[in-house]
Protein backbone atom coordinates (compact mmCIF):
# COMPACT_ATOMS: atom_id res chain seq x y z
CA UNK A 1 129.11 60.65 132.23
CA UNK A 2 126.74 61.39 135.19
CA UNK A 3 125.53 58.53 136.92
CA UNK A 4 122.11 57.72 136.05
CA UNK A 5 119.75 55.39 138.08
CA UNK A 6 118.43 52.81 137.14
CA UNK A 7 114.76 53.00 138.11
CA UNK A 8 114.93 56.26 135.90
CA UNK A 9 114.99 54.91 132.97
CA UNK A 10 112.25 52.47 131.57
CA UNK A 11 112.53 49.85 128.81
CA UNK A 12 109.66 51.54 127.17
CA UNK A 13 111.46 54.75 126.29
CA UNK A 14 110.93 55.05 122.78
CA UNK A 15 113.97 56.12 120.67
CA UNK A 16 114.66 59.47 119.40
CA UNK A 17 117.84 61.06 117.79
CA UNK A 18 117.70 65.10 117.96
CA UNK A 19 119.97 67.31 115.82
CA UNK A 20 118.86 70.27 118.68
CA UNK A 21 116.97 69.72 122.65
CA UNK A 22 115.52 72.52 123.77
CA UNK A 23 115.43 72.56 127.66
CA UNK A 24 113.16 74.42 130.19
CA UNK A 25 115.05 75.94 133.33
CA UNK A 26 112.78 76.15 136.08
CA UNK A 27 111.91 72.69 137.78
CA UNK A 28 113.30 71.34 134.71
CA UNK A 29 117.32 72.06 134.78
CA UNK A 30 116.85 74.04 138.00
CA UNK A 31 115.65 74.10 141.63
CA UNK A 32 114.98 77.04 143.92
CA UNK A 33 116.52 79.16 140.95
CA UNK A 34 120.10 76.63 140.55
CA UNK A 35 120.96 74.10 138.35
CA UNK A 36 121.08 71.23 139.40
CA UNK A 37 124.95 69.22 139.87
CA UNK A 38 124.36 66.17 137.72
CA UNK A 39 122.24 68.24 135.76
CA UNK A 40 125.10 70.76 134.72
CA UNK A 41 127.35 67.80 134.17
CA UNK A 42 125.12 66.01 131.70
CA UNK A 43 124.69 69.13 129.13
CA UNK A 44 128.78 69.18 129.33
CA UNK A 45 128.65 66.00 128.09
CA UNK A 46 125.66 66.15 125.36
CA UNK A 47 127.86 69.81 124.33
CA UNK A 48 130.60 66.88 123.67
CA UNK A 49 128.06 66.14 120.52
CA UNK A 50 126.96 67.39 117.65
CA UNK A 51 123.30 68.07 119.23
CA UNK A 52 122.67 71.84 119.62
CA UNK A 53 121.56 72.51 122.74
CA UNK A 54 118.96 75.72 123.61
CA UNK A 55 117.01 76.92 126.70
CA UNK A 56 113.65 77.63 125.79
CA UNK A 57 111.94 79.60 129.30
CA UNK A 58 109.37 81.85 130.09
CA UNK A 59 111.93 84.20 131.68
CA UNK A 60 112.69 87.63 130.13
CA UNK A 61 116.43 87.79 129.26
CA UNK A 62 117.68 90.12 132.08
CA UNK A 63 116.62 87.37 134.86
CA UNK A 64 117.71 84.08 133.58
CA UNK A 65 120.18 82.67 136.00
CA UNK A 66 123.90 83.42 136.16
CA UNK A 67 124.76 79.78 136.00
CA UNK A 68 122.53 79.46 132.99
CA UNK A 69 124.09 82.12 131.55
CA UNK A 70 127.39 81.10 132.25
CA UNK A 71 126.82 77.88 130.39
CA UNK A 72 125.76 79.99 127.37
CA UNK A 73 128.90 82.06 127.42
CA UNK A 74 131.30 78.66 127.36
CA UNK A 75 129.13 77.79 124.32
CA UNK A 76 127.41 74.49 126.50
CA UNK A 77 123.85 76.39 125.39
CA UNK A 78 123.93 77.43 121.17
CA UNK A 79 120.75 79.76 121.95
CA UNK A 80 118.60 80.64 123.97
CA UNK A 81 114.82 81.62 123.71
CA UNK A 82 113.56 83.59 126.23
CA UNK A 83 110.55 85.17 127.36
CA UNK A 84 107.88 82.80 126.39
CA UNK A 85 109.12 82.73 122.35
CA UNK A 86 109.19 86.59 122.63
CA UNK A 87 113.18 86.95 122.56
CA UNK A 88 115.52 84.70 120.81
CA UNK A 89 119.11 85.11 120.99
CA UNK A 90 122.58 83.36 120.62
CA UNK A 91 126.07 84.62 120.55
CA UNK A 92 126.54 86.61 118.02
CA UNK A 93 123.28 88.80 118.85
CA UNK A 94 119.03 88.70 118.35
CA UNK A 95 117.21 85.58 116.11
CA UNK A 96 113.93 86.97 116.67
CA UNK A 97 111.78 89.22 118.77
CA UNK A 98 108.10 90.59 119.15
CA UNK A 99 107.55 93.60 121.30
CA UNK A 100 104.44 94.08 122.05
CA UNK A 101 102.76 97.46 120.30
CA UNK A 102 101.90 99.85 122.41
CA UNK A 103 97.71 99.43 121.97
CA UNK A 104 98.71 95.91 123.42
CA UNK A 105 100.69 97.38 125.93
CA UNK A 106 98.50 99.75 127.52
CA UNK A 107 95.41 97.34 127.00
CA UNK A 108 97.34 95.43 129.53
CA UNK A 109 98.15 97.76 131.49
CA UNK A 110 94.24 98.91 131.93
CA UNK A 111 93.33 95.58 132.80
CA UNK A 112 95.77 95.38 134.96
CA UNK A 113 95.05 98.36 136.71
CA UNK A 114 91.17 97.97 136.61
CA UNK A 115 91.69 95.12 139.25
CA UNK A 116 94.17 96.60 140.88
CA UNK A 117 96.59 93.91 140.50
CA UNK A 118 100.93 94.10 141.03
CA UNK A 119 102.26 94.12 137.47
CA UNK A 120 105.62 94.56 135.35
CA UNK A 121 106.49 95.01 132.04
CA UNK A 122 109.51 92.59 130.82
CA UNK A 123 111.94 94.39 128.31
CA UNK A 124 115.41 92.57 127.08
CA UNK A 125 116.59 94.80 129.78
CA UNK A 126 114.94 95.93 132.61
CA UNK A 127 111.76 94.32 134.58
CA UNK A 128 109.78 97.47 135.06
CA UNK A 129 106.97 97.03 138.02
CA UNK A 130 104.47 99.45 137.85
CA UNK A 131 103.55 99.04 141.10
CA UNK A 132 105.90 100.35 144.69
CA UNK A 133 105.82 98.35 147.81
CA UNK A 134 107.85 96.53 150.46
CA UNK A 135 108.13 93.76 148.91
CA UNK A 136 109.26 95.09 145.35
CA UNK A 137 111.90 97.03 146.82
CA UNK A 138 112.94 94.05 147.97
CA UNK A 139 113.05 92.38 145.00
CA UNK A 140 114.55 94.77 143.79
CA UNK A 141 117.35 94.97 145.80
CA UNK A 142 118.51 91.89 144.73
CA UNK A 143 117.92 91.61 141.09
CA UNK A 144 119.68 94.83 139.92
CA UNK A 145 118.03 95.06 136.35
CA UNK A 146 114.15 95.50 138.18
CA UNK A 147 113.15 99.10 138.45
CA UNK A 148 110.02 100.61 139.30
CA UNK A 149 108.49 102.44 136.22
CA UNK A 150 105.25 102.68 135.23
CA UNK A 151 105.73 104.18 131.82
CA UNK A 152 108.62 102.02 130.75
CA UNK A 153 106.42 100.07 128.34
CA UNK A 154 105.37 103.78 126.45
CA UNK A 155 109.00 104.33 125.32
CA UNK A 156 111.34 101.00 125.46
CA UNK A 157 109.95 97.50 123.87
CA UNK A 158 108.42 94.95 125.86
CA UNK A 159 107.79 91.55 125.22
CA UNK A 160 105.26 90.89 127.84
CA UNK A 161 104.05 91.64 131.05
CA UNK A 162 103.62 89.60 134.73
CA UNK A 163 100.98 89.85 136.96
CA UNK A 164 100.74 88.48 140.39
CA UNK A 165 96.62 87.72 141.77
CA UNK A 166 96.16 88.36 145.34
CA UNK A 167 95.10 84.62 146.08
CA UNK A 168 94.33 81.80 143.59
CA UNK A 169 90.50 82.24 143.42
CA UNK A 170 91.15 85.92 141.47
CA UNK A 171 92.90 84.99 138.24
CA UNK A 172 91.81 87.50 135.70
CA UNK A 173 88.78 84.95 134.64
CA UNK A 174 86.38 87.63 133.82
CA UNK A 175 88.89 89.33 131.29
CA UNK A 176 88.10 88.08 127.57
CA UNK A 177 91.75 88.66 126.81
CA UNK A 178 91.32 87.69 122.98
CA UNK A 179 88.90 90.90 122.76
CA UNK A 180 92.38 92.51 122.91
CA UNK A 181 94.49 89.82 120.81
CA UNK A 182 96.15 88.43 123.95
CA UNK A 183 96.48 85.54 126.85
CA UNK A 184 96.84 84.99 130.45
CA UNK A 185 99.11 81.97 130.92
CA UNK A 186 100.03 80.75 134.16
CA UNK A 187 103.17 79.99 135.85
CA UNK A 188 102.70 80.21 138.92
CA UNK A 189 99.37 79.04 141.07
CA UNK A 190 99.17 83.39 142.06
CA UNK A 191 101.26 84.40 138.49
CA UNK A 192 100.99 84.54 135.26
CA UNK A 193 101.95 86.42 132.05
CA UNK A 194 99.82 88.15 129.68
CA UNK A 195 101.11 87.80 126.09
CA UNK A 196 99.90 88.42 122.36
CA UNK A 197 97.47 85.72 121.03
CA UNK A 198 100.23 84.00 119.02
CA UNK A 199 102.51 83.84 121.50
CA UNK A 200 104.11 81.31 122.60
CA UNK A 201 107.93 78.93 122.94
CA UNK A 202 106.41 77.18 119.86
CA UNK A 203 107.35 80.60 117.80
CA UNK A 204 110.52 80.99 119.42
CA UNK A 205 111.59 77.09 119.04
CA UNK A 206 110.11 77.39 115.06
CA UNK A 207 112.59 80.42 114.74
CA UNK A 208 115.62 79.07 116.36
CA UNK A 209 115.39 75.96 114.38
CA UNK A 210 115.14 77.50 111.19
CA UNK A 211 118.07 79.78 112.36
CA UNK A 212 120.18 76.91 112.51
CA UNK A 213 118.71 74.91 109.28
CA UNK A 214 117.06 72.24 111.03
CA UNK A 215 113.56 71.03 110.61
CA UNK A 216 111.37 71.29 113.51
CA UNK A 217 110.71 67.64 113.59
CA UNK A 218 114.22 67.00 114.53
CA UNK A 219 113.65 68.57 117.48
CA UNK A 220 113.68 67.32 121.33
CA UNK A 221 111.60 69.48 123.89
CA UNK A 222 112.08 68.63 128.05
CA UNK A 223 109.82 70.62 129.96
CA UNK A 224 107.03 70.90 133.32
CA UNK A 225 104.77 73.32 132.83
CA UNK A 226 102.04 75.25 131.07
CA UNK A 227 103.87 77.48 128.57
CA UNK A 228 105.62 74.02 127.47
CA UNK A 229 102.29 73.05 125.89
CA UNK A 230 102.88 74.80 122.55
CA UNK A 231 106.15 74.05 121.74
CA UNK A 232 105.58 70.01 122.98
CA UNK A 233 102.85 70.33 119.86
CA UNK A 234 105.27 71.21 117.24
CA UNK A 235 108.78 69.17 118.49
CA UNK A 236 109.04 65.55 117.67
CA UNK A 237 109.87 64.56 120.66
CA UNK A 238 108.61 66.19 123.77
CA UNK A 239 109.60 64.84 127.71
CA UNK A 240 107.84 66.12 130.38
CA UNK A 241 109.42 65.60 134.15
CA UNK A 242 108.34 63.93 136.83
CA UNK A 243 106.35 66.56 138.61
CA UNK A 244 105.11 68.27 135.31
CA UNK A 245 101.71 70.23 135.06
CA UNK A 246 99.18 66.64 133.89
CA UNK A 247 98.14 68.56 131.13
CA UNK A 248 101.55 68.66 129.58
CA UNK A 249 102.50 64.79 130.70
CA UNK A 250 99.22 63.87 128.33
CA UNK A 251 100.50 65.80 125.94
CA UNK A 252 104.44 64.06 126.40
CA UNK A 253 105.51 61.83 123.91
CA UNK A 254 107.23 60.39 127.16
CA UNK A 255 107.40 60.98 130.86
CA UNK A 256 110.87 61.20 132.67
CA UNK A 257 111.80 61.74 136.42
CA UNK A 258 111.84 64.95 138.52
CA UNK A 259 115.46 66.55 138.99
CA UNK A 260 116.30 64.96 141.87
CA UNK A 261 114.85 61.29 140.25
CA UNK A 262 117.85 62.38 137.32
CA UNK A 263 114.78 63.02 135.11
CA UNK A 264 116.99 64.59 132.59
CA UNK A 265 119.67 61.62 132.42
CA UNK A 266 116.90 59.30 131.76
CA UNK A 267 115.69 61.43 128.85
CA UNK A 268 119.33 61.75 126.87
CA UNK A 269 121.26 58.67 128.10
CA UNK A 270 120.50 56.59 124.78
CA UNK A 271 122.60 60.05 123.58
CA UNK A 272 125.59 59.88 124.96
CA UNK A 273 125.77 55.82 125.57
């Protein structure tokens, strides 16, 4: 088993068997866009169990790390849900999706374009910028499924869209986005994605679980930021890391390390003892 240190974990840790742990990837399981060593070696181990084990990010499917996804195709992940709850998948094809409708889509779009702000729509796909620049091309040069489009979301699905604020002062906060059933939430300090009202990993963990027959209460959660909120409500056990958002740490049934503090061991080690 992966070494685990000591100061990690704390007598306090209350105990809590899952049947399935949903994990975030970014700053979670990964750094800088890898997973982490010990990280990787730990979910070999819980696999070893009978605990399903499911990724649960804000990512749209076409951009969720190769070494995630090579985990999921040696059957070390069951699921995964992707896209903030939007898209659920496991091997054998789609649990559940939501595309957004196209009033929603193009409501976004306006607002989008109203401030004049860098946007893309996020199909199972393709990440379709509406926007050209230097920088985009760059991007896209390096993640082969981003093309620049700015009608994609009028005839493909799309499960939401991310926008990108010119500093962190301008987020959007004059845009009543439940006038138009949706949400701004933040991942990044100048991101964020704009969703439907309803929204949210909570959907996409309530669908998975049911998917696999077990009750939502049985459920473990390990996350760090914003869009972890909703599905830490509905788990019965949620972990937040180390460097988590504080809003989602008071909302933790129990704080862990960062990545590099083996936050993760700490969490599952009364598992695989």
């Amino acid at each position: 088993m992966t070494q685990i240190l000591a100061t990690d974990v704390t007598p306090t840790q209350p105990i809590f068997i899952p049947k399935i742990i949903f994990f975030d990837i970014d700053d979670t399981l990964s750094r800088n866009g890898s997973i982490a060593p010990h990280n990787k070696a730990t979910l070999e181990d819980l696999a070893k169990t009978d605990i399903k084990l499911v990724i649960a990010t804000g990512r749209s499917k076409s951009i969720i790390p190769k070494d995630i996804m090579a985990l999921f195709e040696s059957h070390i992940f069951d699921a995964i849900v992707c896209t903030n709850g939007q898209y659920s998948f496991d091997k054998h094809g789609i649990i559940s999706h939501y595309p957004l409708t196209l009033e929603q889509a193009s409501n976004i779009d306006q607002l989008c374009r109203q401030d004049h702000l860098i946007h893309k729509f996020d199909s199972a796909t393709h990440l379709a910028w509406a926007n050209d620049n230097e920088n985009i091309r760059a991007f896209i040069a390096n993640n082969p499924s981003s093309i620049i489009d700015p009608d994609y979301y009028k005839t493909h699905p799309v499960y939401q869209c991310s926008v990108f604020f010119e500093s962190k002062k301008d987020k959007m906060q004059h845009v009543d986005f439940a006038e138009f059933g949706l949400k701004l939430v933040h991942w990044h300090k100048i991101g964020g994605d704009i969703l439907p009202i309803e929204a949210s990993k909570e959907r996409g963990v309530r669908d998975v679980c049911h998917y696999f027959g077990i009750d939502v209460s049985d459920a473990m959660a390990i996350g760090d930021g914003f869009n972890d909120l909703e599905m830490f409500d509905v788990v019965g056990f949620g972990v937040a890391m180390g460097d988590a958002q504080p809003a989602l740490k008071q909302r933790a049934d129990w704080v862990t390390g960062t990545i590099e503090e083996y936050g993760i061991q700490a969490a599952v080690r009364h598992l695989l003892d």
